[in-house]
C-alpha atoms as a PDB file:
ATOM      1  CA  UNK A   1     -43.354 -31.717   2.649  1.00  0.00           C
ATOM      2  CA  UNK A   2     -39.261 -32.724   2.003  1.00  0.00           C
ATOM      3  CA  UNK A   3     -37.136 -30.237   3.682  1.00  0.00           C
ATOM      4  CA  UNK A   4     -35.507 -29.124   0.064  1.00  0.00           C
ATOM      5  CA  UNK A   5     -38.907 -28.296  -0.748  1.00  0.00           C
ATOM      6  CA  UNK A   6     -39.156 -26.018   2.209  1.00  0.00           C
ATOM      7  CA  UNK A   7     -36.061 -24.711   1.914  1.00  0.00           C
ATOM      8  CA  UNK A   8     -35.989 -23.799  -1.660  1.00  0.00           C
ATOM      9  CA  UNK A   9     -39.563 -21.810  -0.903  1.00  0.00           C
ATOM     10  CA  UNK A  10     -37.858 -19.793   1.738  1.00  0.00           C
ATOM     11  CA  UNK A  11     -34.944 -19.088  -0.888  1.00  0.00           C
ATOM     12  CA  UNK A  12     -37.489 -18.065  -3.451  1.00  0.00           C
ATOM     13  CA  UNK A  13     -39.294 -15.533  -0.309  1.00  0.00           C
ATOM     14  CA  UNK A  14     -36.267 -14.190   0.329  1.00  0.00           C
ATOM     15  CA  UNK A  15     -35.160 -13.732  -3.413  1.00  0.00           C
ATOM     16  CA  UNK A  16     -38.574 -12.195  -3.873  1.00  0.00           C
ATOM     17  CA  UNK A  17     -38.580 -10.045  -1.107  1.00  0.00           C
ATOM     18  CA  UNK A  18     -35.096  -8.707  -1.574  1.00  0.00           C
ATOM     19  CA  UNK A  19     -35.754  -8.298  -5.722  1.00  0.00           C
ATOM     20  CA  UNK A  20     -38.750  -5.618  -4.126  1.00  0.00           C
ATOM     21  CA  UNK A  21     -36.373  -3.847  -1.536  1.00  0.00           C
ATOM     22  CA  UNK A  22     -33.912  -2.985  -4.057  1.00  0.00           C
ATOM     23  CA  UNK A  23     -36.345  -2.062  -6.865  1.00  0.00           C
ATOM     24  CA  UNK A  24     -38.085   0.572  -4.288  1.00  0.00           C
ATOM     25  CA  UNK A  25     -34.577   1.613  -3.300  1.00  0.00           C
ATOM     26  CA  UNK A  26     -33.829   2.280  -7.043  1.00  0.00           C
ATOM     27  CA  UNK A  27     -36.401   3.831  -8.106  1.00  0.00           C
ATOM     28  CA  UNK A  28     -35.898   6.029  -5.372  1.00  0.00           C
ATOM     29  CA  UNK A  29     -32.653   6.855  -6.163  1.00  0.00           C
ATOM     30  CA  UNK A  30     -33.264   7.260  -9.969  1.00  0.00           C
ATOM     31  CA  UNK A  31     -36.594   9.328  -9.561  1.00  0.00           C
ATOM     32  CA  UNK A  32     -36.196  12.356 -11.863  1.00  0.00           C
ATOM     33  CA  UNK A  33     -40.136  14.392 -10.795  1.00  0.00           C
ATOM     34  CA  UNK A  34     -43.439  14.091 -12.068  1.00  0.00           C
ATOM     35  CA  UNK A  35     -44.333  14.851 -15.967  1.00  0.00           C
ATOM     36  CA  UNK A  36     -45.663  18.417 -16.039  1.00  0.00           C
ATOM     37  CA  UNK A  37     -47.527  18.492 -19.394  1.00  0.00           C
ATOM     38  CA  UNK A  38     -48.392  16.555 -21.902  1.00  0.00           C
ATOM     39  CA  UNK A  39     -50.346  12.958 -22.100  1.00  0.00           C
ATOM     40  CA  UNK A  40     -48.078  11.251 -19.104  1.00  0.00           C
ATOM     41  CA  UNK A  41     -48.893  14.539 -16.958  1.00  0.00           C
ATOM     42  CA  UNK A  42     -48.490  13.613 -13.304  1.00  0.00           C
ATOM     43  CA  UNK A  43     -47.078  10.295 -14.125  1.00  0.00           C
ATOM     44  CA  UNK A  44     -43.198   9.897 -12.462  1.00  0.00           C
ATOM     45  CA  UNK A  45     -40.189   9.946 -14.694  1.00  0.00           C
ATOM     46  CA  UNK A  46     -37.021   8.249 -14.076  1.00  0.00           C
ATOM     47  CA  UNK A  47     -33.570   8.786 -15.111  1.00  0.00           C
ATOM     48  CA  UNK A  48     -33.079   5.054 -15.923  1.00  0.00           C
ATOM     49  CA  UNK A  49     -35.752   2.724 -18.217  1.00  0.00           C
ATOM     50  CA  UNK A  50     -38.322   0.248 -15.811  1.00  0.00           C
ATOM     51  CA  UNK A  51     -35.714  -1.982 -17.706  1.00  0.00           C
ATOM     52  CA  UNK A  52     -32.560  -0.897 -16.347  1.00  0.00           C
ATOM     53  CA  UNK A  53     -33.852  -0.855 -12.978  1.00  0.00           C
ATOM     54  CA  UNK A  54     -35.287  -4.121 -13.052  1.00  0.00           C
ATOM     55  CA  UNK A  55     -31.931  -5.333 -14.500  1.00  0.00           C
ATOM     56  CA  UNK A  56     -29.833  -3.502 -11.851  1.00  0.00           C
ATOM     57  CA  UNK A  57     -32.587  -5.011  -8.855  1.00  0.00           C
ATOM     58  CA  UNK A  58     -31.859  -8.670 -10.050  1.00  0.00           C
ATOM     59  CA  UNK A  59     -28.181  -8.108 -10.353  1.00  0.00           C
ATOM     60  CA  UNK A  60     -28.230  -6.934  -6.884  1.00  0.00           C
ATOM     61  CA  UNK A  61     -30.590 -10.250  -5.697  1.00  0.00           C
ATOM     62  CA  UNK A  62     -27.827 -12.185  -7.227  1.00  0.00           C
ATOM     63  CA  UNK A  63     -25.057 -10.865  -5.743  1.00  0.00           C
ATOM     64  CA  UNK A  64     -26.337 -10.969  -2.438  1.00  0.00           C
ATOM     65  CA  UNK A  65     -27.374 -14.832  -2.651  1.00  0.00           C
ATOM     66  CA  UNK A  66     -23.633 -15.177  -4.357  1.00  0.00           C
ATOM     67  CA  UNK A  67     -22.242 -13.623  -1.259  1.00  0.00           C
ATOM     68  CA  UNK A  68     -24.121 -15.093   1.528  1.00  0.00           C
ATOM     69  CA  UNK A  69     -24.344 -18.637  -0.062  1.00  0.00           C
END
């Protein structure tokens, strides 16, 4: 196995494993309860879309491979 190969898996770990850290993070931090009533009763309920989050979690990945490249 080339060392570029190696090297790029390890990138795309540590991409993966960051992208995961920050979406737990901010879903934490966007967490509005648990639905009450209704068909999504006991479901969670954010303040931002899966979408936004997931948007804001890869903007984050990128900007921390952007700084520590």
């Amino acid at each position: 196995m080339e060392l570029a190969q190696v090297s790029n898996e390890i990138i795309v770990k540590l991409e993966e494993g960051l992208y995961e850290d920050y979406l737990e993070e901010l879903q934490q931090k966007y967490f509005g309860g648990i639905v009450s009533g209704g068909p999504d009763e006991g479901t969670p309920w954010f303040s931002k879309s899966d979408a936004e989050i997931e948007e804001e979690a890869t903007k984050k990945v990128k900007e921390f491979m952007d700084r520590n490249s």
